[in-house]
PDB file of N, CA and C in Angstrom:
ATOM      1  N   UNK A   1      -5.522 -19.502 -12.546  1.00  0.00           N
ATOM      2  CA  UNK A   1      -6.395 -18.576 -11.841  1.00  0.00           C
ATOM      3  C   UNK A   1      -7.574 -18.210 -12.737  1.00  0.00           C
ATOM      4  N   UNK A   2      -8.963 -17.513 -12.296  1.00  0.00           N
ATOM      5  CA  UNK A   2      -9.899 -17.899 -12.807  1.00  0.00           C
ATOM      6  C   UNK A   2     -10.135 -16.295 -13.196  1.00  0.00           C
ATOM      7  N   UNK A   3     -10.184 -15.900 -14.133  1.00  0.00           N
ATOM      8  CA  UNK A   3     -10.682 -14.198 -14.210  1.00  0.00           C
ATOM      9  C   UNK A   3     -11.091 -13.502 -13.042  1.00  0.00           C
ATOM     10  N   UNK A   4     -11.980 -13.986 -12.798  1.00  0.00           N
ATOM     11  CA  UNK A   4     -12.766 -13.524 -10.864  1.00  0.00           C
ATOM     12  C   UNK A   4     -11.351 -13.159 -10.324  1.00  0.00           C
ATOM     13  N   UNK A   5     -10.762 -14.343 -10.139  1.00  0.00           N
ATOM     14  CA  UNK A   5      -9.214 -14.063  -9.189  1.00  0.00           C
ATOM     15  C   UNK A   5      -8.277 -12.897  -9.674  1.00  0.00           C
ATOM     16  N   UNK A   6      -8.153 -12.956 -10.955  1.00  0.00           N
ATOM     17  CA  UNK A   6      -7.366 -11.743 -11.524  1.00  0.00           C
ATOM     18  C   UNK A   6      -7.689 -10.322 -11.377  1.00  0.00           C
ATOM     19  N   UNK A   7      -8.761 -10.305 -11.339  1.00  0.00           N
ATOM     20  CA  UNK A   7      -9.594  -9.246 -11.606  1.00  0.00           C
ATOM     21  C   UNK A   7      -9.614  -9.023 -10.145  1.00  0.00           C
ATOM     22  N   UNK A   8      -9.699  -9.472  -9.057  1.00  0.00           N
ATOM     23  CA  UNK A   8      -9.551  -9.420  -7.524  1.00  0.00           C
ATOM     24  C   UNK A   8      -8.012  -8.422  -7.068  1.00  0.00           C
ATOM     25  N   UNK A   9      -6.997  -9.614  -7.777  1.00  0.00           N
ATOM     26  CA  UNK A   9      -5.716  -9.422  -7.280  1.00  0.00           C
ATOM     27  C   UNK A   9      -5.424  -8.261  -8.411  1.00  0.00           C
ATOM     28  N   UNK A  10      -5.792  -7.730  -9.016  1.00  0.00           N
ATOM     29  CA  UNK A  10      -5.746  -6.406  -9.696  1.00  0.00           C
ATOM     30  C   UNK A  10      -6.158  -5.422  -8.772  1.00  0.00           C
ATOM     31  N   UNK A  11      -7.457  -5.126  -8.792  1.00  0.00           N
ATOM     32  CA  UNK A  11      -7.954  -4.248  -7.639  1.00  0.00           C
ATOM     33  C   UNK A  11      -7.812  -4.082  -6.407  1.00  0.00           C
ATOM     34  N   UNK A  12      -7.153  -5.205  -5.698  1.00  0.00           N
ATOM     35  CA  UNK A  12      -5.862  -5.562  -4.742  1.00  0.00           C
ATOM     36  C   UNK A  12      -4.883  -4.321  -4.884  1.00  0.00           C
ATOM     37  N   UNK A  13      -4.293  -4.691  -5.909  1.00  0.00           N
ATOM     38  CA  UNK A  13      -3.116  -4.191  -6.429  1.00  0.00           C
ATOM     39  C   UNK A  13      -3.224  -2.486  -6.512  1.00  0.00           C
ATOM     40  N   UNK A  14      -4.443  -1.870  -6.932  1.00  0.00           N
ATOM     41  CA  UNK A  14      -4.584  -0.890  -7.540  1.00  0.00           C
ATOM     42  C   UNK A  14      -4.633  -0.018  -5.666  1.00  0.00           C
ATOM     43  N   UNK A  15      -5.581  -0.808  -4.908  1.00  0.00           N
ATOM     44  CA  UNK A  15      -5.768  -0.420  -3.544  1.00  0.00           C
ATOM     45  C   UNK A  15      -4.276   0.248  -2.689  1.00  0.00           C
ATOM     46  N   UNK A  16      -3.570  -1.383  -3.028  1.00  0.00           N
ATOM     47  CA  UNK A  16      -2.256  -1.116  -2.012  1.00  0.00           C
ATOM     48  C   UNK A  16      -1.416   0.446  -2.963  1.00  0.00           C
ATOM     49  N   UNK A  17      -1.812   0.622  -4.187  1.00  0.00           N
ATOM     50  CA  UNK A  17      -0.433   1.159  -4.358  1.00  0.00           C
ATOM     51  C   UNK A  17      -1.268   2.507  -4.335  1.00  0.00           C
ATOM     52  N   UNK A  18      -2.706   2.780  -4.074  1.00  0.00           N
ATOM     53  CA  UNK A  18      -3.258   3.910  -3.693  1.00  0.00           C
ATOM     54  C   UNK A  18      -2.747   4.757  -2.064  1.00  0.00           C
ATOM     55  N   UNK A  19      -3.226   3.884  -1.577  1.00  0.00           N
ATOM     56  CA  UNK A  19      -2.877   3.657   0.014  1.00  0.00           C
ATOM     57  C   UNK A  19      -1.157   4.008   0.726  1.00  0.00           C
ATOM     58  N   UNK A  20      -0.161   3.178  -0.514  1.00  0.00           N
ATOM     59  CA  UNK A  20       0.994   3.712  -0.334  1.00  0.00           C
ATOM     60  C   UNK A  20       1.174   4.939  -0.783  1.00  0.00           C
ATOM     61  N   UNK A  21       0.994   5.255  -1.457  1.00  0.00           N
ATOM     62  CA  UNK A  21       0.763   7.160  -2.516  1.00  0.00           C
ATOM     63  C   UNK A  21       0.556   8.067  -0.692  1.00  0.00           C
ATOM     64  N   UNK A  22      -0.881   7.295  -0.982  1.00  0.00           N
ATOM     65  CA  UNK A  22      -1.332   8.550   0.409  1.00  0.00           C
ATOM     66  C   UNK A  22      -0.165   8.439   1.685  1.00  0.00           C
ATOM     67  N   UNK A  23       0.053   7.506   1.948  1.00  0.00           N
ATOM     68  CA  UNK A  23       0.788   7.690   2.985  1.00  0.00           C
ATOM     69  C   UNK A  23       1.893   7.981   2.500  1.00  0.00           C
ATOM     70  N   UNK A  24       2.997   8.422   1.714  1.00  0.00           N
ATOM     71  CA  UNK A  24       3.596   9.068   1.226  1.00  0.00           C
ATOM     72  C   UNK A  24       3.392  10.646   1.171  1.00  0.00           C
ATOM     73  N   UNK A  25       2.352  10.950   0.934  1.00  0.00           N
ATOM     74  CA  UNK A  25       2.324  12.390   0.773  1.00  0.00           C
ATOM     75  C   UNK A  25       1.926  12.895   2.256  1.00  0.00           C
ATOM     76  N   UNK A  26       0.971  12.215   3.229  1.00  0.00           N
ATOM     77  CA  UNK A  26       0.575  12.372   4.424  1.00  0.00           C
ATOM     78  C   UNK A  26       1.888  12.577   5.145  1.00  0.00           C
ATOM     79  N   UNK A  27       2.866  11.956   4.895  1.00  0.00           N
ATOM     80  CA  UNK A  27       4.186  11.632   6.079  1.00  0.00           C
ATOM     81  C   UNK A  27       5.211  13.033   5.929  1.00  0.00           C
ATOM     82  N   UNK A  28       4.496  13.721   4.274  1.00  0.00           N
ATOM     83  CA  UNK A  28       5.633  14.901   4.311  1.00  0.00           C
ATOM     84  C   UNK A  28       4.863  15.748   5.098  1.00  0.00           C
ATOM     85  N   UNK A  29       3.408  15.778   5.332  1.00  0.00           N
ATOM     86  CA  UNK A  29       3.214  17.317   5.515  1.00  0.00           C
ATOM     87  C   UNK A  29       3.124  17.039   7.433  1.00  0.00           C
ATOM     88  N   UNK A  30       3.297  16.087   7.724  1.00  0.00           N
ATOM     89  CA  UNK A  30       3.250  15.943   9.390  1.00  0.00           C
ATOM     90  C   UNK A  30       4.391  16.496   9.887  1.00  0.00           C
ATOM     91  N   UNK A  31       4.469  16.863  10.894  1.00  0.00           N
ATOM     92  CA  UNK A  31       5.411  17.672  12.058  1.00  0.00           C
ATOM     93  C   UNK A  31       5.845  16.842  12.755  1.00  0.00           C
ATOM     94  N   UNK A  32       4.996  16.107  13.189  1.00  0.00           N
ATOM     95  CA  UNK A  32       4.914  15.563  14.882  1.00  0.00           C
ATOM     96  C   UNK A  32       5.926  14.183  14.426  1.00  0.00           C
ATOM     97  N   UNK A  33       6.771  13.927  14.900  1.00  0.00           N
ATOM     98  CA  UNK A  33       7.982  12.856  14.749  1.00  0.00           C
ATOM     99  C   UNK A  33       6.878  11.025  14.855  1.00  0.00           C
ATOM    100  N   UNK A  34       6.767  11.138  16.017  1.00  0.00           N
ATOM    101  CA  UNK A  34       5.648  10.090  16.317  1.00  0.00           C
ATOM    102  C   UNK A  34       4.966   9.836  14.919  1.00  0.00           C
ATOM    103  N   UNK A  35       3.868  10.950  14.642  1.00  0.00           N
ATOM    104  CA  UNK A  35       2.816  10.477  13.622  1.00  0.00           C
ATOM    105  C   UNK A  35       3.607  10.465  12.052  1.00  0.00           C
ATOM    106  N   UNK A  36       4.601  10.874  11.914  1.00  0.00           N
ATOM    107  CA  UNK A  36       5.609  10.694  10.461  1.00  0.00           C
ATOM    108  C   UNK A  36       5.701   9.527  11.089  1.00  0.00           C
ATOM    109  N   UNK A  37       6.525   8.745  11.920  1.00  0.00           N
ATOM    110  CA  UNK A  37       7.139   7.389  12.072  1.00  0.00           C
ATOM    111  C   UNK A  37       6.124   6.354  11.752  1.00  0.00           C
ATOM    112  N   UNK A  38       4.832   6.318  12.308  1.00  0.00           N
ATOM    113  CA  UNK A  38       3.320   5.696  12.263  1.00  0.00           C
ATOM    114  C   UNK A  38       2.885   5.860  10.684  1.00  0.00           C
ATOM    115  N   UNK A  39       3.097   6.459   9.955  1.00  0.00           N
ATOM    116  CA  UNK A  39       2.796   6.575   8.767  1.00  0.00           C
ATOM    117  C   UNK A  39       3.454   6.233   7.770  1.00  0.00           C
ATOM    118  N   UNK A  40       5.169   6.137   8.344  1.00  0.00           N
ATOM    119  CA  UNK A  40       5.692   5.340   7.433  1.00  0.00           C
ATOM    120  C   UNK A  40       5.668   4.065   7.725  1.00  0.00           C
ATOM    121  N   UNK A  41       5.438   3.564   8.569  1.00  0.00           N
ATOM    122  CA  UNK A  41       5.468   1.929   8.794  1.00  0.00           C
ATOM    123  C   UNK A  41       3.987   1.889   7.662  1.00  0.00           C
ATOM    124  N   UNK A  42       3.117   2.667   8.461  1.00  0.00           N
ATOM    125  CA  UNK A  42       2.087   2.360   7.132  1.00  0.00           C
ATOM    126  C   UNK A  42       2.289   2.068   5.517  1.00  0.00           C
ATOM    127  N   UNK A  43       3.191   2.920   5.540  1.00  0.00           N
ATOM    128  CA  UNK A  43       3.346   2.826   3.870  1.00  0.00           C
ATOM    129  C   UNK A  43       4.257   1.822   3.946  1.00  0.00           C
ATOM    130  N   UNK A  44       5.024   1.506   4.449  1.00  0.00           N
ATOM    131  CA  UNK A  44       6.048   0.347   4.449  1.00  0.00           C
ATOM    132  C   UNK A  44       4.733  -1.061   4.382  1.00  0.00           C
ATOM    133  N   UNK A  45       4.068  -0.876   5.135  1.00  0.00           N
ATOM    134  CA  UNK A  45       2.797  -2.526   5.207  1.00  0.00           C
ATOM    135  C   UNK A  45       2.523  -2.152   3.813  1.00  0.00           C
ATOM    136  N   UNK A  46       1.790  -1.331   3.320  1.00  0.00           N
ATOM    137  CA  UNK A  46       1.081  -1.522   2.100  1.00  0.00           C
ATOM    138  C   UNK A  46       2.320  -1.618   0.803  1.00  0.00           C
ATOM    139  N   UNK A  47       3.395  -1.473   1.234  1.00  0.00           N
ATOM    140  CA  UNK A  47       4.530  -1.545  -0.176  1.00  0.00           C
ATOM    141  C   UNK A  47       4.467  -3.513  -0.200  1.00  0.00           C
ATOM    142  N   UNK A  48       4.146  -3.649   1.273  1.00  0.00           N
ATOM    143  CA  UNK A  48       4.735  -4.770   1.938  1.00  0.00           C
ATOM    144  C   UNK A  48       3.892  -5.979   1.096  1.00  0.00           C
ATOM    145  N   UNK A  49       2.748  -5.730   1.048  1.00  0.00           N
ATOM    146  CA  UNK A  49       1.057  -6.125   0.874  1.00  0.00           C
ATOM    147  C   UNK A  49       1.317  -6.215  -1.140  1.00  0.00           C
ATOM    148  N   UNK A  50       1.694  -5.022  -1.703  1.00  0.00           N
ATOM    149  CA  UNK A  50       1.569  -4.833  -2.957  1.00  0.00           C
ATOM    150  C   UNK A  50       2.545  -6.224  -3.598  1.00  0.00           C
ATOM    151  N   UNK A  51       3.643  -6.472  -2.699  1.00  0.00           N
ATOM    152  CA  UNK A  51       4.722  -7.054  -3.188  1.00  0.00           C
ATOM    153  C   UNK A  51       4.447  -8.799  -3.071  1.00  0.00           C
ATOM    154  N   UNK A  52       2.946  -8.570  -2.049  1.00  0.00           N
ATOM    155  CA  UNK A  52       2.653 -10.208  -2.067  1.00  0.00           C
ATOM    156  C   UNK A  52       1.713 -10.394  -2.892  1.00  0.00           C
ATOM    157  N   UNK A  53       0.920  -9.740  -3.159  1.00  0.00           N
ATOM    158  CA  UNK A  53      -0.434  -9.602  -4.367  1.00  0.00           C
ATOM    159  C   UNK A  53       0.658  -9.999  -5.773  1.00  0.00           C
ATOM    160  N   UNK A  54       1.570  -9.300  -5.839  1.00  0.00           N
ATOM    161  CA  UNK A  54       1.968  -9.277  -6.918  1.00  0.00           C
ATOM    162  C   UNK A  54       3.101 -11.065  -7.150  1.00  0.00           C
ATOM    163  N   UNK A  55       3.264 -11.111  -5.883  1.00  0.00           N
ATOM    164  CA  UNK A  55       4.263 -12.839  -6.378  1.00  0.00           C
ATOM    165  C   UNK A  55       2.851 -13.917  -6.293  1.00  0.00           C
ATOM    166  N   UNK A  56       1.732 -13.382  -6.137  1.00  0.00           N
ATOM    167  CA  UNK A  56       1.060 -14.374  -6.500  1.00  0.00           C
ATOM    168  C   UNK A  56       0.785 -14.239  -8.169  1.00  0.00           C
ATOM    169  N   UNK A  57       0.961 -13.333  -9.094  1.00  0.00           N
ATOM    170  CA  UNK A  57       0.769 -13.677 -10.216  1.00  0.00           C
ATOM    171  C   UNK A  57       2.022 -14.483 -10.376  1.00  0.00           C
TER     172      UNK A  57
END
């Protein structure tokens, strides 16, 4: 892989595990059953996303 690429799939990396954070903290302070459920699938895609960025190193 070429620096460019690393340096990509880093900031990749840094994105998804931002994105999972937030939706983590978003899912405690919701009420509404619906929008907790919608938010954890969210964070479930981006755990999902982090874990393929990362088997490409």
């Amino acid at each position: 892989m070429t620096n460019k690429e690393l340096l990509y799939i880093e900031d990749a990396l840094g994105h998804e595990c931002f994105m999972k954070s937030c939706a983590q903290k978003k899912a405690n302070q919701f009420s509404d059953p619906t929008l907790v459920s919608y938010v954890k699938e969210l964070e479930q895609k981006h755990t999902d996303l982090f874990s393929k960025f990362m088997n490409l190193l």
